[in-house]
Protein backbone atom coordinates (compact mmCIF):
# COMPACT_ATOMS: atom_id res chain seq x y z
CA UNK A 1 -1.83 1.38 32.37
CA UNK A 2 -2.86 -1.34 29.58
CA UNK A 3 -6.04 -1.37 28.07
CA UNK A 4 -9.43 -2.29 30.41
CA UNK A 5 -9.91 -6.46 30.64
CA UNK A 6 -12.98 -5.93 32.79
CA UNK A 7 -15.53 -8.91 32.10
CA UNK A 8 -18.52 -8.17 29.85
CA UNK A 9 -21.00 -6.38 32.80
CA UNK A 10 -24.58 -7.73 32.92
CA UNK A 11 -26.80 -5.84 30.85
CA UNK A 12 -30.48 -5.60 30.66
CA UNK A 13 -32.73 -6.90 27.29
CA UNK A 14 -33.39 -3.20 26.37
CA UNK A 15 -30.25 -0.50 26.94
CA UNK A 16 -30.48 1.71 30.20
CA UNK A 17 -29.50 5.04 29.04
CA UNK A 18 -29.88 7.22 25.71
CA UNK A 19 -26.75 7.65 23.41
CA UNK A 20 -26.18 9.27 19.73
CA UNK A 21 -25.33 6.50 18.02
CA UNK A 22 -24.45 8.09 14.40
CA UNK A 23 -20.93 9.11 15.40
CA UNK A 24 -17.44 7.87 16.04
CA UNK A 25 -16.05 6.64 19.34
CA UNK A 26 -12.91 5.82 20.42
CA UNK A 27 -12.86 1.83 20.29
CA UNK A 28 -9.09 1.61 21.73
CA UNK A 29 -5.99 1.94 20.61
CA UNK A 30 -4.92 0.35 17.42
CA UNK A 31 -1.90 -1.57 18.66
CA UNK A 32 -4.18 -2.65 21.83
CA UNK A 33 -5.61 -4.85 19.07
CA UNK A 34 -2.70 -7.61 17.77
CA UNK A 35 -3.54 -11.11 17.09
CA UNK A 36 -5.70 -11.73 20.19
CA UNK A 37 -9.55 -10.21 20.00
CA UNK A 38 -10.82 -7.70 22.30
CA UNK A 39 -14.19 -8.41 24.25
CA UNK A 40 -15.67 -5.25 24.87
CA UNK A 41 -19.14 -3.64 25.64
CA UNK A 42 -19.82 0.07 24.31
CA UNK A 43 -23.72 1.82 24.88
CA UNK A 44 -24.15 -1.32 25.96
CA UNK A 45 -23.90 -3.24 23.27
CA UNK A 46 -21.35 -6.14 23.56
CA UNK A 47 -18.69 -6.32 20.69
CA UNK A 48 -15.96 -8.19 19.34
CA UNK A 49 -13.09 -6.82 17.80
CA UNK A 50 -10.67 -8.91 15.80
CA UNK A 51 -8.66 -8.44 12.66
CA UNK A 52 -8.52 -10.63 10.11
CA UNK A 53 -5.78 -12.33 8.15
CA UNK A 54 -4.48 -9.26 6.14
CA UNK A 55 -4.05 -7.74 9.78
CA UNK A 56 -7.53 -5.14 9.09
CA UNK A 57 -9.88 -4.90 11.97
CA UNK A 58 -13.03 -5.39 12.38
CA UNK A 59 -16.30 -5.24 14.61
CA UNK A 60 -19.23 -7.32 15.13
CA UNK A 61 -21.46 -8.05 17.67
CA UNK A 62 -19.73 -9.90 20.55
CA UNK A 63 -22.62 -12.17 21.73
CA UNK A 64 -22.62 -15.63 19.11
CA UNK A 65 -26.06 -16.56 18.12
CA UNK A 66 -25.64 -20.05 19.12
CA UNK A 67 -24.58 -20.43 22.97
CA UNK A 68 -24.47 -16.65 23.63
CA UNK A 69 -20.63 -16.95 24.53
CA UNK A 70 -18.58 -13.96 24.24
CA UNK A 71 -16.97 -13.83 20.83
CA UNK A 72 -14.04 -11.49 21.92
CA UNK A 73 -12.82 -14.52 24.04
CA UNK A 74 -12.16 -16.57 20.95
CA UNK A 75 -8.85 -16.83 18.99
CA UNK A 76 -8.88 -15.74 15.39
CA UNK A 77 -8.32 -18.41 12.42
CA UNK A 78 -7.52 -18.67 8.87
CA UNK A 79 -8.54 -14.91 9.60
CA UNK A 80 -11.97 -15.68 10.56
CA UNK A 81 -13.21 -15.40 14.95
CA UNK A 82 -13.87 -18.31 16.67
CA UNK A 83 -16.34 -18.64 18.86
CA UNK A 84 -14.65 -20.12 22.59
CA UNK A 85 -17.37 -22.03 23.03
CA UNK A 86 -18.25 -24.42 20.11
CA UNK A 87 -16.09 -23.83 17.59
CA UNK A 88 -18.22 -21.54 15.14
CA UNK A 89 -16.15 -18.75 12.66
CA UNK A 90 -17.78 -15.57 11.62
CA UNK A 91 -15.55 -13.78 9.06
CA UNK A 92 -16.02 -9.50 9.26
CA UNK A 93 -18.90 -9.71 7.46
CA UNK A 94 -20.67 -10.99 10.48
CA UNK A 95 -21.36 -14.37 8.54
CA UNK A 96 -20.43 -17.83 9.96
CA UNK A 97 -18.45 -19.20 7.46
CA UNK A 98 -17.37 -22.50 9.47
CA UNK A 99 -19.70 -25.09 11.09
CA UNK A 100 -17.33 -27.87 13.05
CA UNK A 101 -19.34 -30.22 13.96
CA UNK A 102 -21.43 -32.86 12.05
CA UNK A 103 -22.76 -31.98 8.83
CA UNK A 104 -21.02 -28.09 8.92
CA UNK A 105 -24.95 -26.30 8.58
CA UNK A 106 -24.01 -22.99 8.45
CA UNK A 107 -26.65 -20.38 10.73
CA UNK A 108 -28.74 -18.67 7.86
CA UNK A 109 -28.34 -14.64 10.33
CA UNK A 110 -25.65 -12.82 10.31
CA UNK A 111 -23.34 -10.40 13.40
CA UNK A 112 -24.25 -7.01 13.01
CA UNK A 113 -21.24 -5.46 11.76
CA UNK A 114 -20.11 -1.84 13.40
CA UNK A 115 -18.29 0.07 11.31
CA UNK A 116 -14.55 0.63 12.26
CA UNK A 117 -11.74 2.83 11.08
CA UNK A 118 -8.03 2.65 12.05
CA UNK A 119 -7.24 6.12 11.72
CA UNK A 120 -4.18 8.10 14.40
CA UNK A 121 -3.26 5.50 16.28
CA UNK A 122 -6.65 4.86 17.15
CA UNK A 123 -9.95 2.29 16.17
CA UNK A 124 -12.86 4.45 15.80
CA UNK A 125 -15.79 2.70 15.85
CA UNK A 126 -19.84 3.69 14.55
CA UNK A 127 -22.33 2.38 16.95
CA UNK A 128 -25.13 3.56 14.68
CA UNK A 129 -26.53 3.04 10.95
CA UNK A 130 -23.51 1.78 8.52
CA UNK A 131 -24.85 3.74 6.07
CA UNK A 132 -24.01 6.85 7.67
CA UNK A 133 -20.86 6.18 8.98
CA UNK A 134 -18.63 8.70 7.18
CA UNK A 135 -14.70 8.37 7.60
CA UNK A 136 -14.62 12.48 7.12
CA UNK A 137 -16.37 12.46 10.20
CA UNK A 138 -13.17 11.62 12.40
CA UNK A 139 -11.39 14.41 14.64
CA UNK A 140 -8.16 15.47 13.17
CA UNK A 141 -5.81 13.71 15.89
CA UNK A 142 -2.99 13.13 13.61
CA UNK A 143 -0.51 14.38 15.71
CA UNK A 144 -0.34 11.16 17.47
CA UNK A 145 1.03 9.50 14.79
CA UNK A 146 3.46 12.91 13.89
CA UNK A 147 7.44 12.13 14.23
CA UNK A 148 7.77 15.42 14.88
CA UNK A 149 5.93 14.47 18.23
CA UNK A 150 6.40 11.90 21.23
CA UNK A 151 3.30 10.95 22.98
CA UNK A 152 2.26 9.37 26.64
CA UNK A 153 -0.93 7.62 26.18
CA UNK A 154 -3.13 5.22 28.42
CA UNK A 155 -6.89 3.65 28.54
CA UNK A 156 -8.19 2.62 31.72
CA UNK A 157 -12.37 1.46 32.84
CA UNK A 158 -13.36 4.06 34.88
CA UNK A 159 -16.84 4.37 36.79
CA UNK A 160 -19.51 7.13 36.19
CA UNK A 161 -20.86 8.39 33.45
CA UNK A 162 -19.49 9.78 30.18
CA UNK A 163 -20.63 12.87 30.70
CA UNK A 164 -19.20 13.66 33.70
CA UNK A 165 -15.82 12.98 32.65
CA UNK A 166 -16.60 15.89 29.62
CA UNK A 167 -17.54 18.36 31.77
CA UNK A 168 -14.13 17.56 33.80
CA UNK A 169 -12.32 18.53 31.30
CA UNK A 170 -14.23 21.52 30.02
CA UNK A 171 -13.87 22.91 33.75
CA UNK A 172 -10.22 23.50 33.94
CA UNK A 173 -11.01 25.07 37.34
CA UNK A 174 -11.30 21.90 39.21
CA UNK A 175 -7.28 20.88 38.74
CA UNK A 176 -6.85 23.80 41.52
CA UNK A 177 -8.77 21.69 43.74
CA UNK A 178 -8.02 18.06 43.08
CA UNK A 179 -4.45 18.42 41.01
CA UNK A 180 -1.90 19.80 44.09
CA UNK A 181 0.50 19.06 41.30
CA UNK A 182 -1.20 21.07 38.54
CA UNK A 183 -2.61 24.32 41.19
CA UNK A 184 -1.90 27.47 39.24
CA UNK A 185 -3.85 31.05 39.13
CA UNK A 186 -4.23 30.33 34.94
CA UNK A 187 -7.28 28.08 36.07
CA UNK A 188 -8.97 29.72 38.49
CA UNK A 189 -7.98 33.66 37.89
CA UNK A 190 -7.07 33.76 34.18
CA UNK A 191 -9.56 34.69 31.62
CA UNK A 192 -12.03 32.75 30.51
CA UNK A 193 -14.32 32.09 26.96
CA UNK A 194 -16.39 29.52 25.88
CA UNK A 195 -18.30 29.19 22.31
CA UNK A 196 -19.93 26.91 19.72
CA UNK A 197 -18.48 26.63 16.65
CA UNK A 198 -21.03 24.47 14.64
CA UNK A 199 -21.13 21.14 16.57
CA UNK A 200 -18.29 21.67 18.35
CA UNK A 201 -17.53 23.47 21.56
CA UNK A 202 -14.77 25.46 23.28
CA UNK A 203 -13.92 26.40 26.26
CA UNK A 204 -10.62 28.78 26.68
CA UNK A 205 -8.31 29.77 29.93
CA UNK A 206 -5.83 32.45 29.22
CA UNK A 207 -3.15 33.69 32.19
CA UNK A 208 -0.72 36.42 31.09
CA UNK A 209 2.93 37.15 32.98
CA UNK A 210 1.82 34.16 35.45
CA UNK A 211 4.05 31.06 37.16
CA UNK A 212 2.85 28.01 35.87
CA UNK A 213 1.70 24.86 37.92
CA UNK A 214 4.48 22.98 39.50
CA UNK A 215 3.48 20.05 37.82
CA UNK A 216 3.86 21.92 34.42
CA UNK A 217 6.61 24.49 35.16
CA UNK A 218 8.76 21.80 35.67
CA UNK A 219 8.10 19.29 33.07
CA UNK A 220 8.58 22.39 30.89
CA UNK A 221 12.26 23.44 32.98
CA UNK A 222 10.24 26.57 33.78
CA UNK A 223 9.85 26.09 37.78
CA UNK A 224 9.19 29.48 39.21
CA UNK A 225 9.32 31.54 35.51
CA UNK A 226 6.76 33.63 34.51
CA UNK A 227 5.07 32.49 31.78
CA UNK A 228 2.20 33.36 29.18
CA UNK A 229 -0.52 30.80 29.54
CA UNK A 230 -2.97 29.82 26.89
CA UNK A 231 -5.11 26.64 27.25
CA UNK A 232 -8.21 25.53 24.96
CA UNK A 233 -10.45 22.78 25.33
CA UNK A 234 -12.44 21.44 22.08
CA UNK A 235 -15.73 19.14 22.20
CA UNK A 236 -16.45 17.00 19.27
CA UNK A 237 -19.88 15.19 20.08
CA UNK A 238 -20.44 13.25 21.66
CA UNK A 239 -17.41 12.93 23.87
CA UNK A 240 -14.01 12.90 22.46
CA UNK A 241 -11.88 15.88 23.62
CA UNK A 242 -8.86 17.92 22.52
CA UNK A 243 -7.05 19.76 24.68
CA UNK A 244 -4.40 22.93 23.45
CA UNK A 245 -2.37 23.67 25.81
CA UNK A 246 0.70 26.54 25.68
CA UNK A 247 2.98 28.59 27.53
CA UNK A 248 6.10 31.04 26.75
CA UNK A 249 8.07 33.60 27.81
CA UNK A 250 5.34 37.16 28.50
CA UNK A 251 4.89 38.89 25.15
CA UNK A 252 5.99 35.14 23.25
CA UNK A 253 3.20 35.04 20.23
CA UNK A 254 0.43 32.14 20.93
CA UNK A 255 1.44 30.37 17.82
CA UNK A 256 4.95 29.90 18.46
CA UNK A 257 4.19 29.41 22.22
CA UNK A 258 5.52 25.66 23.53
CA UNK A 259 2.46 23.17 22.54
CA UNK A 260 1.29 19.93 24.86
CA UNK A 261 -1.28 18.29 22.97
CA UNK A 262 -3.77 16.33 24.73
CA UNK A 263 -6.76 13.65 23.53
CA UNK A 264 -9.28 12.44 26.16
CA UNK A 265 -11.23 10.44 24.80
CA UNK A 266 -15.31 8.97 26.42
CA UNK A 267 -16.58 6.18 24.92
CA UNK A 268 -19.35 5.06 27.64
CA UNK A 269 -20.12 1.03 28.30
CA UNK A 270 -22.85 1.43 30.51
CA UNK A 271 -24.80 4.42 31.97
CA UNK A 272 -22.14 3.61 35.00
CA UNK A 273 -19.03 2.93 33.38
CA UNK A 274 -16.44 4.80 30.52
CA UNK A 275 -13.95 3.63 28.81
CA UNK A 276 -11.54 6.31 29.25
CA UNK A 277 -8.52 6.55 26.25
CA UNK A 278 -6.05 9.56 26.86
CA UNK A 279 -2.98 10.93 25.14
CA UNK A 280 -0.61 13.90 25.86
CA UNK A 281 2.51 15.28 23.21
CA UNK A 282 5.65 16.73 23.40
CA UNK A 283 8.12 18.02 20.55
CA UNK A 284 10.86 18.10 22.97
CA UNK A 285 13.16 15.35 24.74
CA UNK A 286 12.20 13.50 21.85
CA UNK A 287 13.76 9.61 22.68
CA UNK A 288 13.93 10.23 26.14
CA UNK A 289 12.40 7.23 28.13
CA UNK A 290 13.19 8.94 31.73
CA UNK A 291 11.58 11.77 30.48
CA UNK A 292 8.41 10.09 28.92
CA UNK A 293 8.26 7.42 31.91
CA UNK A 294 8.08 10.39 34.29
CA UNK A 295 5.58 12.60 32.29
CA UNK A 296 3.31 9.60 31.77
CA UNK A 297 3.47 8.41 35.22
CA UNK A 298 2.18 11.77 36.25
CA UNK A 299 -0.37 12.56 33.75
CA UNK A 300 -2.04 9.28 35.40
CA UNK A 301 -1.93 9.68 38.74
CA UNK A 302 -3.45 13.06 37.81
CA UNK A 303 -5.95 11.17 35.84
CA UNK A 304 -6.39 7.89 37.41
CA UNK A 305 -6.01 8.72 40.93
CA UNK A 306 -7.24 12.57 41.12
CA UNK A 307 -9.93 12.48 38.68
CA UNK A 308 -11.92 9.62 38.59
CA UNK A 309 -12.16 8.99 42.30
CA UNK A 310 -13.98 12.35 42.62
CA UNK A 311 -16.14 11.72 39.34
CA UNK A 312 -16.69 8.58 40.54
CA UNK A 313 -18.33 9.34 43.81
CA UNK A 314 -20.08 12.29 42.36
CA UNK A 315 -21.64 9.66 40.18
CA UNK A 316 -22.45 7.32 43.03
CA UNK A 317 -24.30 10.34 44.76
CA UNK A 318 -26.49 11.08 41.97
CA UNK A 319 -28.03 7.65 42.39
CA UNK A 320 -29.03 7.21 38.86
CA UNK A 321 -31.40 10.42 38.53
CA UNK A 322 -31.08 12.86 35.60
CA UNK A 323 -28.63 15.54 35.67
CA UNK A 324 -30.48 18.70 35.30
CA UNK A 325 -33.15 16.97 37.63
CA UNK A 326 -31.13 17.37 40.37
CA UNK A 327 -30.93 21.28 39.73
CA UNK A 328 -27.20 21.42 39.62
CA UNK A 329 -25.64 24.95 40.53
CA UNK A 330 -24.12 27.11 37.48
CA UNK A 331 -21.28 28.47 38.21
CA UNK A 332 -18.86 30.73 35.70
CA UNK A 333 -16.83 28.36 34.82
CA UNK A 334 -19.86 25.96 33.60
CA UNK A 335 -19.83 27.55 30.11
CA UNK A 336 -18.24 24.78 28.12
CA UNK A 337 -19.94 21.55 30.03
CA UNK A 338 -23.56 23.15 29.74
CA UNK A 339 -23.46 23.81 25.92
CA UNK A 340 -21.61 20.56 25.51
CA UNK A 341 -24.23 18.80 27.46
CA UNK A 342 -26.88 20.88 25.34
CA UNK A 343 -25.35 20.66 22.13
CA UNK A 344 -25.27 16.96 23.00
CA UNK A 345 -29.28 16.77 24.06
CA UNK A 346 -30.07 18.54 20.88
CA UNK A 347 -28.27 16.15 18.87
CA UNK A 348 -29.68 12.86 20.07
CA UNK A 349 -33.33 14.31 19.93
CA UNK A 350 -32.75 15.08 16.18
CA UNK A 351 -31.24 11.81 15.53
CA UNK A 352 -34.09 9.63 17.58
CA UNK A 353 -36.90 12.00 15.81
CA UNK A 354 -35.51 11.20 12.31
């Protein structure tokens, strides 16, 4: 599925919900952004993405000053954005550098201008102060741009909030339930660990001299074998995901076990809505279209039509009210999604009391 082309949703004069802003989100995927601008809205802020006319990209607030028109609708020219409405060019600077009509005045204010790197295949984008937005910062995600790996990607608009969609992932427990396709004992049976490792949080399943998932076992030509199972989920704040996932022959050592690489990737529009960016890797059938066609056509069904249903109507139910308020039960496989959720909390309170 091709990236989201919802319209810009309405949003309200001050934003609805509370995000960390001095980070890096997933904007989209680089190639998502050719000649043609991207309109898009992230923490609710609206934004236009556009590159310029040495092909660099570039972010600035998508709402022109003039008209309020969305500038993501515009065409770019002479490597400046122009505006759909009346004509005006803001260069990535944020400045309006051309005035068409009579006497060219050029506005005196400028577009805010949100950082953006184009770093593994991906634009990352700061929503917060410039002046903080550190390059170092960015997940190490370079296997998506590895020969030595083939990936299936997609980026879809899904409804409910960001959040939810973490703690999905972090619970590897629900694919028993909502994944026929992916049911194996690894998720619900195997061992399980979770941690903080400075900002960062993991959550690990481990299933020893097990069959994997159908699903798995035979994208791997392991239907029915049993199979050393090792799975890891890492949180970088605030919700950008990586996902280690190996199996081998019992007694095979982790390291050399057969990898599947994942990225999910949370980037939320509104309290309601996420943009949703995903990835999975293979080192194997390398240049195999049948192969890749079927794995990726899989990986979103699992994703587009197992997952965010449920998330979705789980978000409908909560009717807006606060998480914790609604005094969810714990249960043991809860360890990652809590401290990611905490971890999370205690990260935007430091960054809105400094």
């Amino acid at each position: 599925m091709g990236e989201p082309t919802s319209p810009v949703p309405k949003l309200g004069a001050k934003p609805a919900g509370t995000y960390l802003r001095n980070c890096w989100y997933v904007a989209c995927w680089a190639d998502a952004l050719g000649e043609k601008p991207l309109s898009r809205v992230f923490l609710e802020e609206p934004v236009a993405l556009f590159r310029d006319g040495d092909g660099i990209a570039h972010a600035i607030a998508g709402r022109c000053p003039h008209r309020f028109a969305p500038l993501g609708h515009g065409t770019v020219v002479d490597g400046a954005l122009m505006c759909p409405y009346h004509g005006l060019r803001f260069d990535g600077s944020g400045a309006c550098i051309h005035n068409p009509h009579p006497g060219g005045h050029l506005p005196d204010g400028r577009q805010q201008v949100y950082p953006l790197e184009e770093r593994h295949a991906l634009l990352w984008i700061w929503m917060g102060d410039p002046a903080k937005a550190d390059p170092a910062l960015i997940p190490d995600f370079s296997w998506l741009t590895d020969p030595r790996w083939e990936a299936v990607r997609g980026a879809t608009l899904a409804e409910g909030h960001y959040e939810l969609y973490s703690d999905n992932i972090l619970d590897l427990s629900h694919a028993n339930f909502v994944h026929p396709a992916l049911v194996a004992s690894a998720f619900v049976e195997g061992e399980r660990r979770f941690w903080q490792d400075g900002e960062t949080v993991h959550a690990e399943y481990v299933r020893l001299d097990d069959t994997l998932s159908e699903g798995i076992g035979g994208m791997l030509g392991r239907l029915g074998q049993k199979q050393d199972f090792y799975g890891e989920v890492v949180w970088h704040a605030p919700a950008v995901l990586y996902f280690d996932f190996r199996a081998g022959e019992p007694g095979t050592a982790r390291q050399e076990c057969t990898l599947l690489p994942s990225l999910h990737a949370f980037t939320p529009e509104t309290p309601d809505t996420t943009h949703y960016i995903w990835a999975t890797a293979r080192d194997f059938a390398l240049g195999n279209a049948e192969f890749a066609s079927g794995m990726r056509a899989a990986l979103e069904y699992a994703f587009q039509q197992e997952d965010m249903p449920i998330i979705r109507d789980s978000h409908r139910l909560m009717r807006g009210q606060d998480f914790w308020d609604l005094r969810p039960l714990i249960l043991n496989g809860d360890g990652g999604g809590v401290r990611a959720r905490r971890m999370l909390q205690r990260m935007i309170d430091r960054e809105s009391a400094s």
